[in-house]
C-alpha atoms as a PDB file:
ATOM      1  CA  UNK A   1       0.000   0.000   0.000  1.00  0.00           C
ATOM      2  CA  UNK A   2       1.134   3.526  -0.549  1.00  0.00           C
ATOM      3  CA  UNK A   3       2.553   4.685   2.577  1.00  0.00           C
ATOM      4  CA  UNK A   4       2.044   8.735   1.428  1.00  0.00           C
ATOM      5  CA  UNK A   5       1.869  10.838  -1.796  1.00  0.00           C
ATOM      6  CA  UNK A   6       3.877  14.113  -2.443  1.00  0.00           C
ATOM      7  CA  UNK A   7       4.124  16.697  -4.790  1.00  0.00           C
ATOM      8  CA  UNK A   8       4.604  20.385  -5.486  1.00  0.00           C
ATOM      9  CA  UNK A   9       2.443  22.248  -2.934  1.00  0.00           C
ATOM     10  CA  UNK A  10       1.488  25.010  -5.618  1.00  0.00           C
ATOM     11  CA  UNK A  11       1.663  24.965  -9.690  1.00  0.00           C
ATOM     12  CA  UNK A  12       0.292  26.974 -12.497  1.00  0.00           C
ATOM     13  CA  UNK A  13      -2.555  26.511 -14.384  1.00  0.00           C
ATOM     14  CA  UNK A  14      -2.055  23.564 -16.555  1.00  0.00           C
ATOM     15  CA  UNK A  15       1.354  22.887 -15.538  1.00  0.00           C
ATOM     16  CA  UNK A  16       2.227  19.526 -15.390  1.00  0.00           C
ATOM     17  CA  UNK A  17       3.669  18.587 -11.992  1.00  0.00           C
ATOM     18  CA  UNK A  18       4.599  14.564 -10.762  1.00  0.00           C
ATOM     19  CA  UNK A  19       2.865  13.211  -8.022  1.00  0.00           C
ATOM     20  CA  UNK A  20       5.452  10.604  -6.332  1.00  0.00           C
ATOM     21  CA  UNK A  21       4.090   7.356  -4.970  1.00  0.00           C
ATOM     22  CA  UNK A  22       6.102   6.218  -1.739  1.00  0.00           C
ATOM     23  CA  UNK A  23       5.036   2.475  -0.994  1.00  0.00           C
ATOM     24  CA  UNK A  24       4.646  -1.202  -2.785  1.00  0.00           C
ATOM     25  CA  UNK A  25       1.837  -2.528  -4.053  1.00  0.00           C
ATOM     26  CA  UNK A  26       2.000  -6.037  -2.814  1.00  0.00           C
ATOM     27  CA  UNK A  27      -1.078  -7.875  -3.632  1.00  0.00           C
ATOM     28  CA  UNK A  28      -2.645  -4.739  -5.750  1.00  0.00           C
ATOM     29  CA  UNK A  29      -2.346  -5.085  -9.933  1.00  0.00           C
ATOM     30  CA  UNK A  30      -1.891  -0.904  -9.607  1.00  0.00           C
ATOM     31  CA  UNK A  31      -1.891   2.425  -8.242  1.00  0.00           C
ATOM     32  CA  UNK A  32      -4.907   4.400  -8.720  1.00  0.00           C
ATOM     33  CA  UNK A  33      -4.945   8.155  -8.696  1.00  0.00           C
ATOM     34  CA  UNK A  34      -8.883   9.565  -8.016  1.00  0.00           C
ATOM     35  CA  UNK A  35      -9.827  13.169  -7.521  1.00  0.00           C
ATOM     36  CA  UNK A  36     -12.594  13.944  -5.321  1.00  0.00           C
ATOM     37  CA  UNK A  37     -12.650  11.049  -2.970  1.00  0.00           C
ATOM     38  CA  UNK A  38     -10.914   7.639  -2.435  1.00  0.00           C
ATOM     39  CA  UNK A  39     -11.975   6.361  -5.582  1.00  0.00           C
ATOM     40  CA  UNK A  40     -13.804   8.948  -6.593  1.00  0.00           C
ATOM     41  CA  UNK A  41     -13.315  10.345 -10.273  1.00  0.00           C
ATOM     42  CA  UNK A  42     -10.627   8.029 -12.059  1.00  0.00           C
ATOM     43  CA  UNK A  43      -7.609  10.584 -13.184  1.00  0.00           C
ATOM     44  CA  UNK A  44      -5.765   7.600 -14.407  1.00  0.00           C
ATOM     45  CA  UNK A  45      -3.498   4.438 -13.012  1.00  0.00           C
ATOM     46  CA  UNK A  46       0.478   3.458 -13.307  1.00  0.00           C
ATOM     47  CA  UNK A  47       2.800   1.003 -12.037  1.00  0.00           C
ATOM     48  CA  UNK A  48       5.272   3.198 -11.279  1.00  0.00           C
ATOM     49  CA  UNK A  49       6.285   5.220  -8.409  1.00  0.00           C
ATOM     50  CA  UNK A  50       5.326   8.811 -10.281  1.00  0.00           C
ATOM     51  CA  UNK A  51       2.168   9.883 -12.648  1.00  0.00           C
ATOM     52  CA  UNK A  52       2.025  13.311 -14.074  1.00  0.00           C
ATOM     53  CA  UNK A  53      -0.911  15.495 -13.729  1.00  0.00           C
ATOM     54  CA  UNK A  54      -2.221  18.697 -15.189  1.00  0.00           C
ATOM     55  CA  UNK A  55      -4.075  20.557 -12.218  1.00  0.00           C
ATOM     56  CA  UNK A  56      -6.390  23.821 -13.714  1.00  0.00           C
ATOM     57  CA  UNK A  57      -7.026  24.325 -10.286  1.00  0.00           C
ATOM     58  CA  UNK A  58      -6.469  23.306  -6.649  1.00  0.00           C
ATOM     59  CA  UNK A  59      -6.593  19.640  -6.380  1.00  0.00           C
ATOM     60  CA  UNK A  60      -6.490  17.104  -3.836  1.00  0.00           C
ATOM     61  CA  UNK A  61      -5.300  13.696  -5.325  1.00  0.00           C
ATOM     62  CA  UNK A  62      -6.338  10.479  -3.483  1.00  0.00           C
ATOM     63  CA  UNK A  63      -3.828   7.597  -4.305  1.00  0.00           C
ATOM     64  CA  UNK A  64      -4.559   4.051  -3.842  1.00  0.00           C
ATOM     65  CA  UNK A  65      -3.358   0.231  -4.609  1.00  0.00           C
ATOM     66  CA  UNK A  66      -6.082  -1.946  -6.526  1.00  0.00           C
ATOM     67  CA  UNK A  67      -6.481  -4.651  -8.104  1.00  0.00           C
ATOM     68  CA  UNK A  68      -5.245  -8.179  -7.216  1.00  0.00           C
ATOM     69  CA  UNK A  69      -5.704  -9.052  -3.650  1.00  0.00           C
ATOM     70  CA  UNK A  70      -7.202  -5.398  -2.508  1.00  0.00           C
ATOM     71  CA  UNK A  71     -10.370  -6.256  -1.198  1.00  0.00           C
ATOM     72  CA  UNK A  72     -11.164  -2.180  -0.187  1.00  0.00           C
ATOM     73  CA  UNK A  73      -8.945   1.122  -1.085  1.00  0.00           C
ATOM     74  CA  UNK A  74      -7.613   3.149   1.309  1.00  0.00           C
ATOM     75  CA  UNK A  75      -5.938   6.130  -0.002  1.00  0.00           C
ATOM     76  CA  UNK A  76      -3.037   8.892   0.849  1.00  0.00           C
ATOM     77  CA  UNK A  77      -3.516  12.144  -0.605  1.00  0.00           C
ATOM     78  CA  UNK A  78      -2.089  15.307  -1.728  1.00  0.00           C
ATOM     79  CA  UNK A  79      -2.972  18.710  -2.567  1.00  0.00           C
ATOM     80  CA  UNK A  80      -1.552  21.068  -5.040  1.00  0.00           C
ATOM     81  CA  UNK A  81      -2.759  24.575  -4.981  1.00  0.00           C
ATOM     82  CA  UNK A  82      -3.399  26.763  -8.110  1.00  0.00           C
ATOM     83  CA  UNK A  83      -1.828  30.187  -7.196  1.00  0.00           C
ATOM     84  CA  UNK A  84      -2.551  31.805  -9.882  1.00  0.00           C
ATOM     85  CA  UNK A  85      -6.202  33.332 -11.879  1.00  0.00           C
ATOM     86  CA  UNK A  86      -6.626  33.073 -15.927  1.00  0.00           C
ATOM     87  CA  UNK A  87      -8.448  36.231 -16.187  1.00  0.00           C
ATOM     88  CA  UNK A  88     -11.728  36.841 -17.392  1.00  0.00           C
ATOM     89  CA  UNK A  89     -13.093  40.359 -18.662  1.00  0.00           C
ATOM     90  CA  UNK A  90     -16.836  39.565 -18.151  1.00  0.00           C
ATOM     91  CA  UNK A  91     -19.486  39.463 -21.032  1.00  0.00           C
ATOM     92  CA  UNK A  92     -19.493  41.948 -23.340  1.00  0.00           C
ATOM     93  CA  UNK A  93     -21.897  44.791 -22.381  1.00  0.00           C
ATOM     94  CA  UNK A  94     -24.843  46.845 -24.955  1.00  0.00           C
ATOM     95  CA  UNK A  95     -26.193  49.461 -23.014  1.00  0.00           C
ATOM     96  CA  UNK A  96     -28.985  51.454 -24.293  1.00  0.00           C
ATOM     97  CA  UNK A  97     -30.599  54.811 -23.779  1.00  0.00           C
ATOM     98  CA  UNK A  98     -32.246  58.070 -26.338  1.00  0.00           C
ATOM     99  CA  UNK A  99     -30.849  60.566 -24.853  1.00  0.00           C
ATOM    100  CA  UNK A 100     -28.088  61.854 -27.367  1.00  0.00           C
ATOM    101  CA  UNK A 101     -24.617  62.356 -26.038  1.00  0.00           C
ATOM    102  CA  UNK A 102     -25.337  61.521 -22.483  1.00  0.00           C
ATOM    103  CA  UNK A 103     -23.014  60.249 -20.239  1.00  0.00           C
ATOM    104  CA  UNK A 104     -23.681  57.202 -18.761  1.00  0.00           C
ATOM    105  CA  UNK A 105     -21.812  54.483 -16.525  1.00  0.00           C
ATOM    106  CA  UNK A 106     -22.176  50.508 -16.091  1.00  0.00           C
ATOM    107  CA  UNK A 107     -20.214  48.416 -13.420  1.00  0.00           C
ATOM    108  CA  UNK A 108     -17.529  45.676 -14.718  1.00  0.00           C
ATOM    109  CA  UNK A 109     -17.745  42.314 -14.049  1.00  0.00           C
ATOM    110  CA  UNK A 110     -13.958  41.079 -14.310  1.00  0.00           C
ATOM    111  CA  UNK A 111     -13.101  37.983 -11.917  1.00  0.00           C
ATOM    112  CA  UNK A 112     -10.379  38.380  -8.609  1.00  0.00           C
ATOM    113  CA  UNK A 113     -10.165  40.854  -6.242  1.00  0.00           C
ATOM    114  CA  UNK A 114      -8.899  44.119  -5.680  1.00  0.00           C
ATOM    115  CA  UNK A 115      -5.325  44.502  -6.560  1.00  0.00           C
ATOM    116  CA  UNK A 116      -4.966  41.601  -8.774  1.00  0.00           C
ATOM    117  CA  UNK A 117      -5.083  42.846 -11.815  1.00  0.00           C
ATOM    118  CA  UNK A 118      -5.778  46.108 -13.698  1.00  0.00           C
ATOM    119  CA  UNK A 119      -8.149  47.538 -15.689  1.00  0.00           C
ATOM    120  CA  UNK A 120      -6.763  49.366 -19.216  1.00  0.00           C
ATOM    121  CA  UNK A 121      -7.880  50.675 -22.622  1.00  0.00           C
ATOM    122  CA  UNK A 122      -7.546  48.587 -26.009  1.00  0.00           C
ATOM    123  CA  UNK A 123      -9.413  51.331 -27.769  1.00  0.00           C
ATOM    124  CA  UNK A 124     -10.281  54.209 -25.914  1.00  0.00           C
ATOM    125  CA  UNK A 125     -13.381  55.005 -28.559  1.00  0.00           C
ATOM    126  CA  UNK A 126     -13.634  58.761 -28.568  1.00  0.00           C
ATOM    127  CA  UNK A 127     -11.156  58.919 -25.328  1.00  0.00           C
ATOM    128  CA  UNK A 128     -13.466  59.882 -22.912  1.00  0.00           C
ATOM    129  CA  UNK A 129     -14.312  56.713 -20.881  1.00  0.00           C
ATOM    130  CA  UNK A 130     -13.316  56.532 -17.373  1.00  0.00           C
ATOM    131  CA  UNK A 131     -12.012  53.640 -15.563  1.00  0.00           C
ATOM    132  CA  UNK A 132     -12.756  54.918 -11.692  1.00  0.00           C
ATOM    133  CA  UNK A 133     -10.834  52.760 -10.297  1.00  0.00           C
ATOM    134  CA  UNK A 134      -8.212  50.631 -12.334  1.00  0.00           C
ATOM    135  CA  UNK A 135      -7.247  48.004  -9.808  1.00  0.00           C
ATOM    136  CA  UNK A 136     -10.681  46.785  -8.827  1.00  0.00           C
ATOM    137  CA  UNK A 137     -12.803  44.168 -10.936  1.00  0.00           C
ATOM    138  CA  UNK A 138     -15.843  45.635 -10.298  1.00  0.00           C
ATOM    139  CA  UNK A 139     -15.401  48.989 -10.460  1.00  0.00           C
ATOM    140  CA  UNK A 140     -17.599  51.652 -12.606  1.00  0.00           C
ATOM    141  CA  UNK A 141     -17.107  52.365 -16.694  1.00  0.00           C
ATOM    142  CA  UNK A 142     -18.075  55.554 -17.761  1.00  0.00           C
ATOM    143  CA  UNK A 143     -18.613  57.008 -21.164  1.00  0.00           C
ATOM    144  CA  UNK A 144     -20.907  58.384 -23.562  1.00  0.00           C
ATOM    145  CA  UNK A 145     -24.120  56.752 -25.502  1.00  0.00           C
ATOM    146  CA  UNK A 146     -23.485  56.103 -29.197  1.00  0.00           C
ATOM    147  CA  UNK A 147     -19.688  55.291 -28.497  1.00  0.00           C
ATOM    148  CA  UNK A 148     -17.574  52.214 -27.868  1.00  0.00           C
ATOM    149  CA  UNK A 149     -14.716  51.045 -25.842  1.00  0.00           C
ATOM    150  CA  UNK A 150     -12.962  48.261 -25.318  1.00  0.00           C
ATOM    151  CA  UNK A 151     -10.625  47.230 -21.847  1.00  0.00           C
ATOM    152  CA  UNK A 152      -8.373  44.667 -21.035  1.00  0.00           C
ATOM    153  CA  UNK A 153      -7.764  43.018 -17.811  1.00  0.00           C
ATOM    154  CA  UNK A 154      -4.980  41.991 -16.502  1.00  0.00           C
ATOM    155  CA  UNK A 155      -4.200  39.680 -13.542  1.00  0.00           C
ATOM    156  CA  UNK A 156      -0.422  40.228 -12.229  1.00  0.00           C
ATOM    157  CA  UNK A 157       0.111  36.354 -11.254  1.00  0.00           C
ATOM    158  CA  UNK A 158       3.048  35.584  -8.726  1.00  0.00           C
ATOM    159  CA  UNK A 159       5.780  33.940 -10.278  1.00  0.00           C
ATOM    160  CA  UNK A 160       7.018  31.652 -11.987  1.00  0.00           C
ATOM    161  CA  UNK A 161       3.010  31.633 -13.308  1.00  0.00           C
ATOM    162  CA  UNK A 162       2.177  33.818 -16.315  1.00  0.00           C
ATOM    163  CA  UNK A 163       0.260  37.062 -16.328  1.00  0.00           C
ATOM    164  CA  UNK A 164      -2.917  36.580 -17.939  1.00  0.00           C
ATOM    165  CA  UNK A 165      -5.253  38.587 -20.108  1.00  0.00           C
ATOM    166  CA  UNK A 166      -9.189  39.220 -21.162  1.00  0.00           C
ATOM    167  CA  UNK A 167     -10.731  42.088 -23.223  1.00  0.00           C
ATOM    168  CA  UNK A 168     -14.373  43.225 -22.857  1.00  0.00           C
ATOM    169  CA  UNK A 169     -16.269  46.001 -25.025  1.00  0.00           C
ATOM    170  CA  UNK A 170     -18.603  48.206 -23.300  1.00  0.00           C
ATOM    171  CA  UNK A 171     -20.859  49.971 -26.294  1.00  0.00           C
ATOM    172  CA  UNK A 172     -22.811  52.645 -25.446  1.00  0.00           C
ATOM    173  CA  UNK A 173     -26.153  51.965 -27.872  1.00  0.00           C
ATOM    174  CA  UNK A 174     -28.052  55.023 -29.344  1.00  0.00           C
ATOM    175  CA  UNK A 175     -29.575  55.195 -33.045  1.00  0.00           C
ATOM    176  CA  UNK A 176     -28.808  57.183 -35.167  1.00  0.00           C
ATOM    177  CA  UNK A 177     -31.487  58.804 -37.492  1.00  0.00           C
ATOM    178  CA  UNK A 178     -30.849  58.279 -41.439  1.00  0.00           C
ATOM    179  CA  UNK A 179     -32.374  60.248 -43.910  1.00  0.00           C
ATOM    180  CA  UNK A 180     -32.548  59.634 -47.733  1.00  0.00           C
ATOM    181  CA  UNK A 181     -29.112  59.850 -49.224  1.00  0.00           C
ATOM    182  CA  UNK A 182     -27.116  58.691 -46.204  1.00  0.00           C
ATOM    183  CA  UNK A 183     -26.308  55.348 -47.376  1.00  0.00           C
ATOM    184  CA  UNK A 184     -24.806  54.052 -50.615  1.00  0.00           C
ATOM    185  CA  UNK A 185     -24.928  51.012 -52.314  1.00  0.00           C
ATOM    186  CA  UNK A 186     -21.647  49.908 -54.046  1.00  0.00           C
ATOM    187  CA  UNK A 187     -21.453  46.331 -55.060  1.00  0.00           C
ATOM    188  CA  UNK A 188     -23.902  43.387 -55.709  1.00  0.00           C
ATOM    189  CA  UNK A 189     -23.500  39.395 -56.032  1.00  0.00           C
ATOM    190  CA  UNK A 190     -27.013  37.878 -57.427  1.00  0.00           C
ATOM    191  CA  UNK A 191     -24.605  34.255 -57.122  1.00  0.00           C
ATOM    192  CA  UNK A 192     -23.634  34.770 -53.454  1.00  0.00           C
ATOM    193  CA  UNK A 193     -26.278  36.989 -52.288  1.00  0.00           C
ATOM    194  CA  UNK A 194     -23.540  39.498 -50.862  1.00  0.00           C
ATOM    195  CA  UNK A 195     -23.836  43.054 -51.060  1.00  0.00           C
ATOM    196  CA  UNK A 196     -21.646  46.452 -50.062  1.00  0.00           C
ATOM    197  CA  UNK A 197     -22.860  49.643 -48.866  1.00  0.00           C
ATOM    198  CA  UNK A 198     -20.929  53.121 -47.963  1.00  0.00           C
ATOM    199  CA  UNK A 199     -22.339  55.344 -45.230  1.00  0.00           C
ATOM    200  CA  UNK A 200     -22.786  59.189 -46.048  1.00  0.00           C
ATOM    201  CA  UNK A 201     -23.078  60.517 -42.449  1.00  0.00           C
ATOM    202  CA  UNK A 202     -20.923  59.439 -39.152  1.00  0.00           C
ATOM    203  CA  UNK A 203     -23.434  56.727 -37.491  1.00  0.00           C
ATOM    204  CA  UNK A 204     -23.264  55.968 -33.195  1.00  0.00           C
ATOM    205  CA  UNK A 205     -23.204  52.699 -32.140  1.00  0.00           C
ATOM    206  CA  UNK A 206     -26.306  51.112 -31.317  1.00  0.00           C
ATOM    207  CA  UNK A 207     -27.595  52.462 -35.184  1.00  0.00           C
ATOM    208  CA  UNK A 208     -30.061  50.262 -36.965  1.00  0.00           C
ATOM    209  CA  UNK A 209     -30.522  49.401 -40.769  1.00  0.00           C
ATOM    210  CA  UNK A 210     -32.895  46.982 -42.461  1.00  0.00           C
ATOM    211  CA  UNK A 211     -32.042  45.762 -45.841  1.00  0.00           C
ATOM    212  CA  UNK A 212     -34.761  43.941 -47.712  1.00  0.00           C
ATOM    213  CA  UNK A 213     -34.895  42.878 -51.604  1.00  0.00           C
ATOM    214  CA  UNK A 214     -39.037  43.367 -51.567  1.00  0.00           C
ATOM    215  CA  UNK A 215     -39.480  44.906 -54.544  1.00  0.00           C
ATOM    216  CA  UNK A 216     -41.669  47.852 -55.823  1.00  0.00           C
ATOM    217  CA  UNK A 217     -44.398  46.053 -58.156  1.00  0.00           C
ATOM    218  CA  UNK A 218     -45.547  47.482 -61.212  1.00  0.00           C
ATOM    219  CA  UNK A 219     -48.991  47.531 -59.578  1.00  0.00           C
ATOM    220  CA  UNK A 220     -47.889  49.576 -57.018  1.00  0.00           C
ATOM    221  CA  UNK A 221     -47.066  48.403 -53.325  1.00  0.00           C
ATOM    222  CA  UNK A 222     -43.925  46.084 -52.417  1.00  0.00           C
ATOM    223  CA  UNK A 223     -43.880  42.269 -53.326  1.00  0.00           C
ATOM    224  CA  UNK A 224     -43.831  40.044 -50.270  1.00  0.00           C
ATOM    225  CA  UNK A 225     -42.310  36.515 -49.437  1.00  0.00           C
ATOM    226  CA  UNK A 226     -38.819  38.594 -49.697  1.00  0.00           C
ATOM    227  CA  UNK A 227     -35.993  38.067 -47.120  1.00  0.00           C
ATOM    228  CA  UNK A 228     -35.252  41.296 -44.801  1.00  0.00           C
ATOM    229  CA  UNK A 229     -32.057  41.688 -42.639  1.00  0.00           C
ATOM    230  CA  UNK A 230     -31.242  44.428 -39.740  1.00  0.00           C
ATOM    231  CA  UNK A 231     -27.577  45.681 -38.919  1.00  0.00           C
ATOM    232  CA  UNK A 232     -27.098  46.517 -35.539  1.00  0.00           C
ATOM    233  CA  UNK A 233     -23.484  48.116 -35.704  1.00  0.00           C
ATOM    234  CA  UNK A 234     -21.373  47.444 -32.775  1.00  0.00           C
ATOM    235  CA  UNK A 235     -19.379  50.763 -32.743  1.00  0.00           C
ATOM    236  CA  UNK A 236     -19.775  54.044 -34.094  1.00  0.00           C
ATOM    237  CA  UNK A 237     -18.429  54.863 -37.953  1.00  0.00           C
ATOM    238  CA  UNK A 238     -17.389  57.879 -40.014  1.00  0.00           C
ATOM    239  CA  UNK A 239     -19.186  59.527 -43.046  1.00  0.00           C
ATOM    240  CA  UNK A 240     -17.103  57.241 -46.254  1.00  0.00           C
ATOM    241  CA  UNK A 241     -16.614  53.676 -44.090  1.00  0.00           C
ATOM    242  CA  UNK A 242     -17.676  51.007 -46.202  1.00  0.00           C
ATOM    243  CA  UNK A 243     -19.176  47.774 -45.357  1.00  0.00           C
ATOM    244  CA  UNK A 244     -19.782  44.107 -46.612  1.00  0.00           C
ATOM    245  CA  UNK A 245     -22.634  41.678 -46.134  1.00  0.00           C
ATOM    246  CA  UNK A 246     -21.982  38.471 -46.049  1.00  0.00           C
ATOM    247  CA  UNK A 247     -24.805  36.090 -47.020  1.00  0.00           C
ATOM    248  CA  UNK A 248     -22.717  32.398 -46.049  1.00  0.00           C
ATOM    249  CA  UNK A 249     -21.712  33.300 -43.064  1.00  0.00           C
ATOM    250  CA  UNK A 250     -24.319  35.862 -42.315  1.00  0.00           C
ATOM    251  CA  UNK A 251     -22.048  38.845 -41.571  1.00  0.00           C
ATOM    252  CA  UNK A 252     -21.096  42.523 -41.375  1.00  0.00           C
ATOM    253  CA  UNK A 253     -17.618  43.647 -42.049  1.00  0.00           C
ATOM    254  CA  UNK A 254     -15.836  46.475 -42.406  1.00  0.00           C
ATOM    255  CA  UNK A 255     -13.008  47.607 -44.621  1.00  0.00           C
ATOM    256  CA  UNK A 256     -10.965  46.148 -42.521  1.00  0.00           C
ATOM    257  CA  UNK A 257     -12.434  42.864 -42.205  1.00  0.00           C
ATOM    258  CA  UNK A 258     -13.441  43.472 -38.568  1.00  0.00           C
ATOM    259  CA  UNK A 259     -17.303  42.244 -37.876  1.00  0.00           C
ATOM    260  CA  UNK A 260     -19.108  45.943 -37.141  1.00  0.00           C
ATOM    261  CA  UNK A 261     -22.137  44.630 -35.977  1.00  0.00           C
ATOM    262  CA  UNK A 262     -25.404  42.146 -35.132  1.00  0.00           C
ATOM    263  CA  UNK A 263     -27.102  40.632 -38.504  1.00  0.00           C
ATOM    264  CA  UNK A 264     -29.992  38.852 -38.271  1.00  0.00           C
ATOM    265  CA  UNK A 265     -33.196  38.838 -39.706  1.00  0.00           C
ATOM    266  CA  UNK A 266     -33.994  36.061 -43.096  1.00  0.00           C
ATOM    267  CA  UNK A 267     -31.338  36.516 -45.872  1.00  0.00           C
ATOM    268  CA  UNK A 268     -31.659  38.637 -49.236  1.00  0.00           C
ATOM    269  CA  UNK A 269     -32.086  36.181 -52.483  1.00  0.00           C
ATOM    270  CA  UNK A 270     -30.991  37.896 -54.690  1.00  0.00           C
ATOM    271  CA  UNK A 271     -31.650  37.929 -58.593  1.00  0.00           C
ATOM    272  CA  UNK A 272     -29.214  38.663 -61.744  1.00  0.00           C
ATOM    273  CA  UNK A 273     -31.969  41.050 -63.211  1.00  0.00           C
ATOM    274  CA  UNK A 274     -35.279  42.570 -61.910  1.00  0.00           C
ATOM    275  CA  UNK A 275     -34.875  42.957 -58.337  1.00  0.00           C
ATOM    276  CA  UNK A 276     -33.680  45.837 -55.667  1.00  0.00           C
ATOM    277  CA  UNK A 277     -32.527  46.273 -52.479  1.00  0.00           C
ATOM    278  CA  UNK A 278     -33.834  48.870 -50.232  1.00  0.00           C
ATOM    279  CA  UNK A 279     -32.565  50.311 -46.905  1.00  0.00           C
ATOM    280  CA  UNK A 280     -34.720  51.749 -44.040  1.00  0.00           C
ATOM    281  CA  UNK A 281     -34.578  52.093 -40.323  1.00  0.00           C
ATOM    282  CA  UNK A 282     -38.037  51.548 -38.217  1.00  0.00           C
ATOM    283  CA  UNK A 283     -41.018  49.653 -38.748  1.00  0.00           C
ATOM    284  CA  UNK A 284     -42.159  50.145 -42.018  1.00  0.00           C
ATOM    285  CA  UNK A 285     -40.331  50.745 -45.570  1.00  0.00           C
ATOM    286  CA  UNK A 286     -39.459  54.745 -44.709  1.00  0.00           C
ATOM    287  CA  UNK A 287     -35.967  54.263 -47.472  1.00  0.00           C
ATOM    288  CA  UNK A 288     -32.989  55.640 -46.801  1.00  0.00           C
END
């Protein structure tokens, strides 16, 4: 039987570390290393006097001869403590309000504790968000409706552990109102159903446009059974960005291939001759 188990008191995440197995087996086929209980979950078994494990986070191992002539398992144990966090950010955040250019603040929901990490800007959006206090997790995000920002935090791990890393966005939602002549079209794929638009006027984040191929009938009045879409972008945009729709992979992207936005809604289908696309924001076809 084993006579006690040892191993590193503390590792880092995922580190492999060697548990060492002091003892014989005698009448027992094997050692058997379970985590939870004396033959609890079933980690794995060996022969030998060390088995490697991969600890995310603090673990007590329970080692025990079976097999053979073991009739019941008693176990030795050992604990290795995860001393360090992987960070996590929290989910992004959309909040939304109609009052233009407000300022406006949401708490952060980053994991740890006060002085473990710190909170800092990836993209400051229009450089007016405020991080009130940069050390704390949970601490209040300020900024202003219709922009976007996006922080990274940072978890200072004791060494020889890594420091770790997360990014959240925090966007600010407000529409902003289109009129006729805003928007451009600028490319059109009847054989992938993909389209490209340029916008004529600088657009907040939290902006809405619905793209539909219903097209105006000779009888007057808009055909039905037609796919509609709505954009939700994700950030705010200047007058002359241009932007893609993707209909395989159901996407917005902008010039530089980053995603600007929500897309949902039933795709366009688009035809090589007799059909349109139209733009509007709201309920009904008002086009933009």
């Amino acid at each position: 039987m084993a006579s006690d188990v040892t191993a590193p008191a503390t590792a880092c995440p995922g580190q492999t570390v060697a548990l060492t197995i002091n003892g014989t087996l005698n009448g027992a086929n094997e050692w058997a290393i379970y985590t939870g209980s004396c033959g609890g979950t079933l980690v794995g078994t060996t022969t030998s006097s060390s088995f490697n494990v991969t600890p995310t986070a603090t673990t007590t191992y329970y080692v025990s001869g079976r097999g053979g002539c073991v009739v019941s398992e008693s176990c030795q144990t050992a604990s290795i403590t995860i001393n360090s966090l992987q960070a996590d950010a929290g989910p992004d955040q959309k909040v939304r309000n109609s009052n233009p250019g407000l300022g406006t603040s949401t708490l952060l929901a980053a994991n740890g504790s006060v002085g473990d990490g710190t909170w800092t800007f990836v993209d400051p959006g229009d450089g007016n968000g405020n991080i009130s206090i940069p050390d704390d997790p949970n601490t209040t995000f300020a900024g202003y409706y219709g922009q976007s920002y996006t922080l990274k935090w940072m978890i200072d791990n004791p060494d020889p552990c890594a420091d770790t890393e997360d990014e959240v966005t925090i966007a600010f939602m407000q529409e902003t109102t289109l009129s006729i002549g805003d928007i451009a079209f600028i490319s059109y794929s009847a054989d992938e159903d993909d389209f490209a638009f340029v916008i004529l006027k600088d657009i907040n984040a939290g902006t809405t446009i619905k793209f539909t191929d219903q097209g105006w009938q000779a009888a007057g009045g808009f055909a039905g059974n037609e796919g509609t879409i709505t954009v939700e972008f994700c950030r705010p945009y200047s007058c002359g960005d241009e932007f893609n729709i993707f209909d395989a992979t159901q996407e917005i992207k902008d010039a530089s291939g980053q995603i600007a936005g929500d897309l949902t809604g039933t795709q366009l289908d688009l035809s090589t001759s007799g059909d349109q696309i139209f733009a509007y924001q709201g309920l009904s076809l008002i086009h933009i």
